[in-house]
Structures are given as C-alpha cells and as structure tokens.
PDB file of N, CA and C in Angstrom:
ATOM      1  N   UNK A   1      22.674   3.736  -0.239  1.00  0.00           N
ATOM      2  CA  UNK A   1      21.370   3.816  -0.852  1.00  0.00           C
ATOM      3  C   UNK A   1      20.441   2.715  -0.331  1.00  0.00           C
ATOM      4  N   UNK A   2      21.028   1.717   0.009  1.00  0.00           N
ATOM      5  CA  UNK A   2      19.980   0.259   0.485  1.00  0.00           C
ATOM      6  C   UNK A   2      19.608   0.929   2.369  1.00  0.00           C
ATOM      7  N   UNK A   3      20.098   1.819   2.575  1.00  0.00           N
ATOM      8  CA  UNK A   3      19.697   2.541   3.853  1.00  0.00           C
ATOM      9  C   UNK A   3      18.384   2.856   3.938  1.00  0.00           C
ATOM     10  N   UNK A   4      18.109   3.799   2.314  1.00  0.00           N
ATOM     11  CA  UNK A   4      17.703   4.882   2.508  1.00  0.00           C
ATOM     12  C   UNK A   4      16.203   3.901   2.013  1.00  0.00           C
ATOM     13  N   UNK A   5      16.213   2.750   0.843  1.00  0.00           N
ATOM     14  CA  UNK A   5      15.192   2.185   0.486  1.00  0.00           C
ATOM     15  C   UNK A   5      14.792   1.466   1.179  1.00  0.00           C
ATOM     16  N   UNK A   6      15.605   1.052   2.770  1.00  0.00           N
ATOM     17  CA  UNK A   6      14.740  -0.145   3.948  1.00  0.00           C
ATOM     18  C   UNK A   6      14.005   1.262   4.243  1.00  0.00           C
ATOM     19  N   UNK A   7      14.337   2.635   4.666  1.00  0.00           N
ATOM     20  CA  UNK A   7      14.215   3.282   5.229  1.00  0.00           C
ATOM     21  C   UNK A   7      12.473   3.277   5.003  1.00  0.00           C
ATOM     22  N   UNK A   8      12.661   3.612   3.304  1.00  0.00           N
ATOM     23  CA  UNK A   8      11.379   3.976   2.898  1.00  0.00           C
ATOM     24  C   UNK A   8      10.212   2.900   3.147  1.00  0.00           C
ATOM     25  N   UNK A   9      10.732   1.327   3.142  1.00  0.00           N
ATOM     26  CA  UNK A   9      10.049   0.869   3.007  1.00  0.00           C
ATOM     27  C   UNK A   9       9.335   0.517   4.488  1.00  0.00           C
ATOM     28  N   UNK A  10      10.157   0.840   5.129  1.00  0.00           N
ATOM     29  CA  UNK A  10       9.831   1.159   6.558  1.00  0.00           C
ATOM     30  C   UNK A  10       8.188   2.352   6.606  1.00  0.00           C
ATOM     31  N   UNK A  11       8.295   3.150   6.569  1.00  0.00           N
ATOM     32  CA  UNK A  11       7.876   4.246   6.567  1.00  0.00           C
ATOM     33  C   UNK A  11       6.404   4.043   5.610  1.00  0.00           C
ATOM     34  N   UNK A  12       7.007   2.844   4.557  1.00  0.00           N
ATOM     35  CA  UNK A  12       5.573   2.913   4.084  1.00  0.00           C
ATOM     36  C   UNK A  12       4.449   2.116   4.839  1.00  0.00           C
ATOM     37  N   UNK A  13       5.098   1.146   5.983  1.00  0.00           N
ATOM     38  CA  UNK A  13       4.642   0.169   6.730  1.00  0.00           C
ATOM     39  C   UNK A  13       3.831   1.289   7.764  1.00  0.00           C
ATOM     40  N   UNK A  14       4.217   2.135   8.398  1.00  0.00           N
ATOM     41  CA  UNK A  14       3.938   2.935   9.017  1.00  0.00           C
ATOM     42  C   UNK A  14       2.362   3.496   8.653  1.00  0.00           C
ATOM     43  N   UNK A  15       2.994   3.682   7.354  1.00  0.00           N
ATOM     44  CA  UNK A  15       1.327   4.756   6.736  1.00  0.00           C
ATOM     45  C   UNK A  15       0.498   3.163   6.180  1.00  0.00           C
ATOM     46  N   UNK A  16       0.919   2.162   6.571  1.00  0.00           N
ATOM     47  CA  UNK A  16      -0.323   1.298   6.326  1.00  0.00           C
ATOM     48  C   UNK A  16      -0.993   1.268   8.049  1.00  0.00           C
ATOM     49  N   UNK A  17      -0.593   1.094   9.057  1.00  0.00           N
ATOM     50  CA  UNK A  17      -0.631   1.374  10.437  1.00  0.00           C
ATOM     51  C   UNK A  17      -1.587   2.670  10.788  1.00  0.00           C
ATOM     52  N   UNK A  18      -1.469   3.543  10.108  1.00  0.00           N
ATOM     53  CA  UNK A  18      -1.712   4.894  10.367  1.00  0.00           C
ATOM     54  C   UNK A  18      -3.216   4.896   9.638  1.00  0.00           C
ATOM     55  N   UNK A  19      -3.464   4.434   8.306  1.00  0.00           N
ATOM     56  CA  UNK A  19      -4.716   3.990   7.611  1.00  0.00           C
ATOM     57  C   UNK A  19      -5.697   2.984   7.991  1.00  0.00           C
ATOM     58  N   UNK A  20      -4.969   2.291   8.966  1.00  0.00           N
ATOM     59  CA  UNK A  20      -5.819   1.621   9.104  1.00  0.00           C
ATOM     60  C   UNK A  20      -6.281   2.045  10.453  1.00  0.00           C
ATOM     61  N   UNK A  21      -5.451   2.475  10.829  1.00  0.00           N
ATOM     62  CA  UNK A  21      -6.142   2.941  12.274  1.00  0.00           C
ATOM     63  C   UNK A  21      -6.955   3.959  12.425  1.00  0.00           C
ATOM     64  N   UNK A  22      -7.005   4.981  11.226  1.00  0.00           N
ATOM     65  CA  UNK A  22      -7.975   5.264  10.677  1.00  0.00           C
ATOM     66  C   UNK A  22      -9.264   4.961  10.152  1.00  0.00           C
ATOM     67  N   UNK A  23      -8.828   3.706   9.842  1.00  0.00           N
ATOM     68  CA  UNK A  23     -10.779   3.473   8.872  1.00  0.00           C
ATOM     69  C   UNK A  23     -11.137   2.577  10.242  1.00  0.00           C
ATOM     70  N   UNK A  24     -10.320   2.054  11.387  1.00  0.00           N
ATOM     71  CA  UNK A  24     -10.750   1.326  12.340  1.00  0.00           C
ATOM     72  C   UNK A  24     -11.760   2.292  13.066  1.00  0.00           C
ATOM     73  N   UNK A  25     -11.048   3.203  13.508  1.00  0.00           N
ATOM     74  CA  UNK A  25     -11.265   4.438  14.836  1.00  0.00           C
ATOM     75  C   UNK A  25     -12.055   5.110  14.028  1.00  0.00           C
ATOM     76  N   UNK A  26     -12.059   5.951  13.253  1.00  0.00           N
ATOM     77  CA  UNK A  26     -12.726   6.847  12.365  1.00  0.00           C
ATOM     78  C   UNK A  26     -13.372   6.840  11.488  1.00  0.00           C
ATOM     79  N   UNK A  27     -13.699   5.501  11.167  1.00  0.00           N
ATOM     80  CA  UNK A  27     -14.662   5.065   9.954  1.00  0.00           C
ATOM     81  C   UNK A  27     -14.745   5.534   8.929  1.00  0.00           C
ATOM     82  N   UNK A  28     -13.272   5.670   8.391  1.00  0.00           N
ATOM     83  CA  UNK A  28     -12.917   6.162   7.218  1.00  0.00           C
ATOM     84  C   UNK A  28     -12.598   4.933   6.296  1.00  0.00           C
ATOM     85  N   UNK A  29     -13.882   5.250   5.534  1.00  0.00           N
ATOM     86  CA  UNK A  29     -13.551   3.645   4.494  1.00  0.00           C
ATOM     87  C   UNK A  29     -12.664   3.745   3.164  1.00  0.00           C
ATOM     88  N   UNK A  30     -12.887   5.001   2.696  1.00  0.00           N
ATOM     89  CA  UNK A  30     -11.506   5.046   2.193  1.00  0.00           C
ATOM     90  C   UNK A  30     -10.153   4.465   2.539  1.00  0.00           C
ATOM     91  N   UNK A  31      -9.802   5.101   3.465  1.00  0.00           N
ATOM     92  CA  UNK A  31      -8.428   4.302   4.340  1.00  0.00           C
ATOM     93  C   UNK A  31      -8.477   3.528   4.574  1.00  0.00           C
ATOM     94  N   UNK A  32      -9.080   2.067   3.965  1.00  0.00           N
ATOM     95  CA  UNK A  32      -8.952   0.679   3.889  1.00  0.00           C
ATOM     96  C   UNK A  32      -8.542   0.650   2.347  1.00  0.00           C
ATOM     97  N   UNK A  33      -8.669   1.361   1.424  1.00  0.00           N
ATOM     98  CA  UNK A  33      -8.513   1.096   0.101  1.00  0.00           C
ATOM     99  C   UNK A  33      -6.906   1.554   0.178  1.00  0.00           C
ATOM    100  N   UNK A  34      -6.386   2.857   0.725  1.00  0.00           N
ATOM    101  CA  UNK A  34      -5.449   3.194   0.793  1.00  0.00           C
ATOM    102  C   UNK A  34      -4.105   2.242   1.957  1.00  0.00           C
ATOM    103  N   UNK A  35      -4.979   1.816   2.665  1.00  0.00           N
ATOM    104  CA  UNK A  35      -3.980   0.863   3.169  1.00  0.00           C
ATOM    105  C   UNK A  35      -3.836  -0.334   2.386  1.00  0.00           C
ATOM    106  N   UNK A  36      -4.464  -1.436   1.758  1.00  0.00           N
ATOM    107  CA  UNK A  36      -4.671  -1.903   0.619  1.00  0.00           C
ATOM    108  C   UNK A  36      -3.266  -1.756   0.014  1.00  0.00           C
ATOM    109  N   UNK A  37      -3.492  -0.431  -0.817  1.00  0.00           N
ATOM    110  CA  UNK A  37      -2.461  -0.270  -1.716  1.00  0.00           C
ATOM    111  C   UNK A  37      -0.901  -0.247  -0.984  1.00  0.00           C
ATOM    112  N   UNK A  38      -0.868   0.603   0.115  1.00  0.00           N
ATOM    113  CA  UNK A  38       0.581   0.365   0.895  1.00  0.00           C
ATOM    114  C   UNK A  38       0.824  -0.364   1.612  1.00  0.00           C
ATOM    115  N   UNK A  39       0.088  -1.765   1.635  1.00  0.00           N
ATOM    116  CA  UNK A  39       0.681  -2.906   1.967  1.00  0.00           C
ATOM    117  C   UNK A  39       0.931  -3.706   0.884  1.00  0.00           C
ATOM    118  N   UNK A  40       0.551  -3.830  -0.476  1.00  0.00           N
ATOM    119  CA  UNK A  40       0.932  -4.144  -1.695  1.00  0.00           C
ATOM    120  C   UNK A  40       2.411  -3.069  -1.728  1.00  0.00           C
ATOM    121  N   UNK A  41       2.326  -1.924  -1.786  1.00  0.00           N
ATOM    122  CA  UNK A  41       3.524  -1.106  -1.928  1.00  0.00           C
ATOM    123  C   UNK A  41       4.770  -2.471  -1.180  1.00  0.00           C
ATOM    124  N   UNK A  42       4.449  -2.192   0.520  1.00  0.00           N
ATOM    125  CA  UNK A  42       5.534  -2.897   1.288  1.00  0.00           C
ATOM    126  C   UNK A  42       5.948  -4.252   0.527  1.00  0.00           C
ATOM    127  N   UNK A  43       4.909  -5.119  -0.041  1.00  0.00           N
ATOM    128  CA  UNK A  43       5.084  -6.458  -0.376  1.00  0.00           C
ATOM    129  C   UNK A  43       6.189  -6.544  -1.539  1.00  0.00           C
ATOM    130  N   UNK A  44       5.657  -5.594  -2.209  1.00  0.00           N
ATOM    131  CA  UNK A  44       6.444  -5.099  -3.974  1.00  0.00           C
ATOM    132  C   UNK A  44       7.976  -4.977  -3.349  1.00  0.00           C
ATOM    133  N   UNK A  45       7.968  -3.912  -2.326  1.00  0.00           N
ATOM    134  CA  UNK A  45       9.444  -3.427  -1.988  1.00  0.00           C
ATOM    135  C   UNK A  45       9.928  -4.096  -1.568  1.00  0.00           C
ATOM    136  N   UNK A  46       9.769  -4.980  -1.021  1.00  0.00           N
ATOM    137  CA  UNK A  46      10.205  -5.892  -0.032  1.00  0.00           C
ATOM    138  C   UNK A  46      10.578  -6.820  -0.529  1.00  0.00           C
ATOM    139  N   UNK A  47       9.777  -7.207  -2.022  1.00  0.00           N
ATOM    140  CA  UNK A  47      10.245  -8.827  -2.525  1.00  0.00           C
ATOM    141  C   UNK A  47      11.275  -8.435  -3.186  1.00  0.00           C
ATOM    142  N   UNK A  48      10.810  -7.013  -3.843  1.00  0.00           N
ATOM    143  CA  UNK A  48      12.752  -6.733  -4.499  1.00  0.00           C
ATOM    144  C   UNK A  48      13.858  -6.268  -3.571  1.00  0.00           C
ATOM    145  N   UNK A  49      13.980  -5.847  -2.770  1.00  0.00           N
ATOM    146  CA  UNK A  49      14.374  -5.778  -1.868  1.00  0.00           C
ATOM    147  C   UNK A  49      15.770  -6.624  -1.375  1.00  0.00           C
ATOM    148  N   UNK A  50      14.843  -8.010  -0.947  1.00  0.00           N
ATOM    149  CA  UNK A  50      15.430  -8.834  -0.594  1.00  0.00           C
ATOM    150  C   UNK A  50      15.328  -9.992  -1.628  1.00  0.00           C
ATOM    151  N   UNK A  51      15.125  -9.770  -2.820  1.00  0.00           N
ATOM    152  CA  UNK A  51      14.936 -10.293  -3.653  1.00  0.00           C
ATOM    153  C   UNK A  51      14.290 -11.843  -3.836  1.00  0.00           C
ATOM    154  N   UNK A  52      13.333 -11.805  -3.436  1.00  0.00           N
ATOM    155  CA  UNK A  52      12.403 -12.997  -3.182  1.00  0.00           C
ATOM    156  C   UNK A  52      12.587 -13.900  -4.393  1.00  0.00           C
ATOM    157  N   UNK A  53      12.830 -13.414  -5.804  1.00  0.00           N
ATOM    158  CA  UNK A  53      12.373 -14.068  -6.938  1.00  0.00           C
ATOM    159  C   UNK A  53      11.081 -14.604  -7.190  1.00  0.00           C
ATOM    160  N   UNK A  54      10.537 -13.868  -6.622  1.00  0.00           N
ATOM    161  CA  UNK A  54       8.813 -13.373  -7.371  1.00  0.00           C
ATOM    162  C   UNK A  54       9.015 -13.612  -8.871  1.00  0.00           C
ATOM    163  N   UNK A  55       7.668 -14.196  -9.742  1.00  0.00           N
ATOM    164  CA  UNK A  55       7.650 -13.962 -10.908  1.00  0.00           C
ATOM    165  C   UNK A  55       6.994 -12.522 -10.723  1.00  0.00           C
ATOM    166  N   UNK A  56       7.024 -11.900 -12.181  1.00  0.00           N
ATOM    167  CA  UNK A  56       6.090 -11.234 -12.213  1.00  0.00           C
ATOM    168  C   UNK A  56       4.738 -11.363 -12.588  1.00  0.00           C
ATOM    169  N   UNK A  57       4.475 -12.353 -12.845  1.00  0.00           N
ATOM    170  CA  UNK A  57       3.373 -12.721 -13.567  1.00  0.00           C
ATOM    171  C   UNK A  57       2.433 -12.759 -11.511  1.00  0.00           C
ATOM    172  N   UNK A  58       3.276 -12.824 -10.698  1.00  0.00           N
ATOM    173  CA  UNK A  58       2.561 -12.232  -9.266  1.00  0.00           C
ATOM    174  C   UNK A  58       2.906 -10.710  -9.088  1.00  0.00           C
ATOM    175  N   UNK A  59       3.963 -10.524  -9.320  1.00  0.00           N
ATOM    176  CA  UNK A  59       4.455  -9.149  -8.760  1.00  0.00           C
ATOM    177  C   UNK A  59       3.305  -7.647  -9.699  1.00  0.00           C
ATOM    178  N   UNK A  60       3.638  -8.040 -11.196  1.00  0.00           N
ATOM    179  CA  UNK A  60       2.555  -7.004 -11.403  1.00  0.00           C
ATOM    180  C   UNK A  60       0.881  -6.754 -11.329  1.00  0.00           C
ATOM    181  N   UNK A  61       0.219  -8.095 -11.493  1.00  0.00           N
ATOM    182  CA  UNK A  61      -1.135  -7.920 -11.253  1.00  0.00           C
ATOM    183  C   UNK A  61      -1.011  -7.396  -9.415  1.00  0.00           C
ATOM    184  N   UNK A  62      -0.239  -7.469  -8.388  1.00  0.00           N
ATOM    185  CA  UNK A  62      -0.123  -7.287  -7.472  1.00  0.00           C
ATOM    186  C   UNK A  62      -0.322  -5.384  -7.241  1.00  0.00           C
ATOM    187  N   UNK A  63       0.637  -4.744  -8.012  1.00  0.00           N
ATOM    188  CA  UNK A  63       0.998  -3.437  -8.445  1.00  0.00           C
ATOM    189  C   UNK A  63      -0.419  -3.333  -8.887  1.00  0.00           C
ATOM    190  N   UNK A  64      -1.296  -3.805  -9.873  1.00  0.00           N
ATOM    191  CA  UNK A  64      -2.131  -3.182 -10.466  1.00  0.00           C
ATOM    192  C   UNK A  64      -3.254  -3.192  -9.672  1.00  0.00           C
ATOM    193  N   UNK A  65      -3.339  -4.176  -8.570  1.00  0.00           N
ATOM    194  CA  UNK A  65      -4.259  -4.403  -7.716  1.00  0.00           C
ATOM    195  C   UNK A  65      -4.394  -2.986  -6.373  1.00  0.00           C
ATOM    196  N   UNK A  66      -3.180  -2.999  -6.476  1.00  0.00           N
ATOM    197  CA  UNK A  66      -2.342  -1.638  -5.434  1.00  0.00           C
ATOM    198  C   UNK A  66      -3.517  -0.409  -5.960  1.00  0.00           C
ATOM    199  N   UNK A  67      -3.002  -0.262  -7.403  1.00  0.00           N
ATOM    200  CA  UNK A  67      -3.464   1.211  -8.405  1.00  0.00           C
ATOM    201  C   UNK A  67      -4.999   0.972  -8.116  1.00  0.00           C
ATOM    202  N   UNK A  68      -5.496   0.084  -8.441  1.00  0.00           N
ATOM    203  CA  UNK A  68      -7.191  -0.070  -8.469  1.00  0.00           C
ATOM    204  C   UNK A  68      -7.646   0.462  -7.102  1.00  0.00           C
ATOM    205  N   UNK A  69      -7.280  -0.232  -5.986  1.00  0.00           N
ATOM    206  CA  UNK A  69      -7.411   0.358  -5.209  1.00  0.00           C
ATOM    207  C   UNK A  69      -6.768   1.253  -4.423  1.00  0.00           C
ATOM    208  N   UNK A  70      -5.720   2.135  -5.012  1.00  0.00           N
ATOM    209  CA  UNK A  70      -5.907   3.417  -4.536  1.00  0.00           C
ATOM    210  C   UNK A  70      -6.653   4.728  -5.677  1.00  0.00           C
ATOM    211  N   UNK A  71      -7.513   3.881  -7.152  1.00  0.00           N
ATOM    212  CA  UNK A  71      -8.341   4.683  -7.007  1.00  0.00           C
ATOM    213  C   UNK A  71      -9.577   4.693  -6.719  1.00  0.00           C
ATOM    214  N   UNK A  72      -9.972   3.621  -6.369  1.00  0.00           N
ATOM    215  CA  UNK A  72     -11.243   3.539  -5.474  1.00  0.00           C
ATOM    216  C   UNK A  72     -11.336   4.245  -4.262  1.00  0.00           C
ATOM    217  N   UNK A  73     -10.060   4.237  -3.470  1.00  0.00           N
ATOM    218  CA  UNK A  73      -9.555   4.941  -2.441  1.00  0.00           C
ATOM    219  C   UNK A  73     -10.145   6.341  -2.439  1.00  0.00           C
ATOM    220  N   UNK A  74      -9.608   7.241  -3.577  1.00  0.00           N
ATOM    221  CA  UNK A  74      -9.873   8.234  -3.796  1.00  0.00           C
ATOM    222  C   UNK A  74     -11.253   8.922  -4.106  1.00  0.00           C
ATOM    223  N   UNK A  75     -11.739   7.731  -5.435  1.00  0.00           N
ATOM    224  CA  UNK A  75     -12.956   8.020  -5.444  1.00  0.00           C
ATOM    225  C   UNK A  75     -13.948   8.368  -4.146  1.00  0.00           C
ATOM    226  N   UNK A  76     -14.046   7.161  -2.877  1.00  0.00           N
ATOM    227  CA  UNK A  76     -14.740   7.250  -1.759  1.00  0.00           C
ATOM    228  C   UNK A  76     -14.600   8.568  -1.360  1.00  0.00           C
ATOM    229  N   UNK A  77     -13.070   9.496  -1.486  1.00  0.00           N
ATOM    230  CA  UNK A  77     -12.775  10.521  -0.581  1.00  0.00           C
ATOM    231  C   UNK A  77     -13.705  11.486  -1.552  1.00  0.00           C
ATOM    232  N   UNK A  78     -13.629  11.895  -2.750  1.00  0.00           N
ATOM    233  CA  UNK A  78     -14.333  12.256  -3.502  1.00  0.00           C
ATOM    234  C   UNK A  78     -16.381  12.664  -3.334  1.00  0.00           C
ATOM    235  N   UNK A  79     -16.689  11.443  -2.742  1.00  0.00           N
ATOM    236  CA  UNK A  79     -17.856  10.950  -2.650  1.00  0.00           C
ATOM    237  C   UNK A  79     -18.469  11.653  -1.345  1.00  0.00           C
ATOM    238  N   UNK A  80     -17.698  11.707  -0.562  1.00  0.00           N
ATOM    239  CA  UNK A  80     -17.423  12.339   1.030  1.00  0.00           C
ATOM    240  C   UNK A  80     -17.861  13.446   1.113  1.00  0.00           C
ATOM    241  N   UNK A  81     -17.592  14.175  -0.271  1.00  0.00           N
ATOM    242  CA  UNK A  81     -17.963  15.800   0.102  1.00  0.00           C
ATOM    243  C   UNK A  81     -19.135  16.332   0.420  1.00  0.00           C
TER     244      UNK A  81
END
C-alpha cells in the first residue's frame, strides 16, 4: 500500500507541472489556483508520508488554504464562459 500512496503522490506532483504549464503557456489563470491546491495536496502527503511531525495547527490551515483555492480555481473557470 505505501507503493501505491508514493505512487499517488507522485502523480499529484505531475498535475501540479501540468497546471502550471498551463496558466504559463495558455493563460489559464485558473490553473494557478488549481496548482496552488496540488502542491499543498503534495506537501500534506508528503509530510504524512514521511512523517515530518508537522503540527497541525500548520498542516490544517494548509488543507484549508488548498480548498479556498481550489474554489476560487473553479469559480475563474466558471467566469470563463
């Protein structure tokens, strides 16, 4: 199972790569909000992970910072139409 969760957390590194190379190239400003959040994702996974011993008193305003902006994220895509 610790395969399958580097795996993911791999993969989420990827789609921060992929977003951003998006709002770079394509001027998609959304996909700065959404990369945002999946590099908070990677940070989250990663500190448990390898178990950093993060408080949470960092780890969740971190998460909530993630959520905010992936719905701002959305909103922009929203706005787009």
């Amino acid at each position: 199972m610790e395969t399958l969760q580097l795996l993911s957390i791999v993969v989420e590194a990827v789609v921060v790569f992929m977003l951003l190379y998006g709002a770079i190239k394509k001027g998609a400003v959304c996909a700065y909000g959404m990369a945002l959040t999946f590099s908070i994702f990677v940070f989250y996974d990663l500190a448990n992970y390898f178990d950093w011993g993060l408080s949470q008193n960092i780890l969740t305003p971190a998460f909530f910072i993630a959520t905010l902006s992936a719905l701002w994220a959305v909103w922009k895509m929203g706005q787009e139409d």
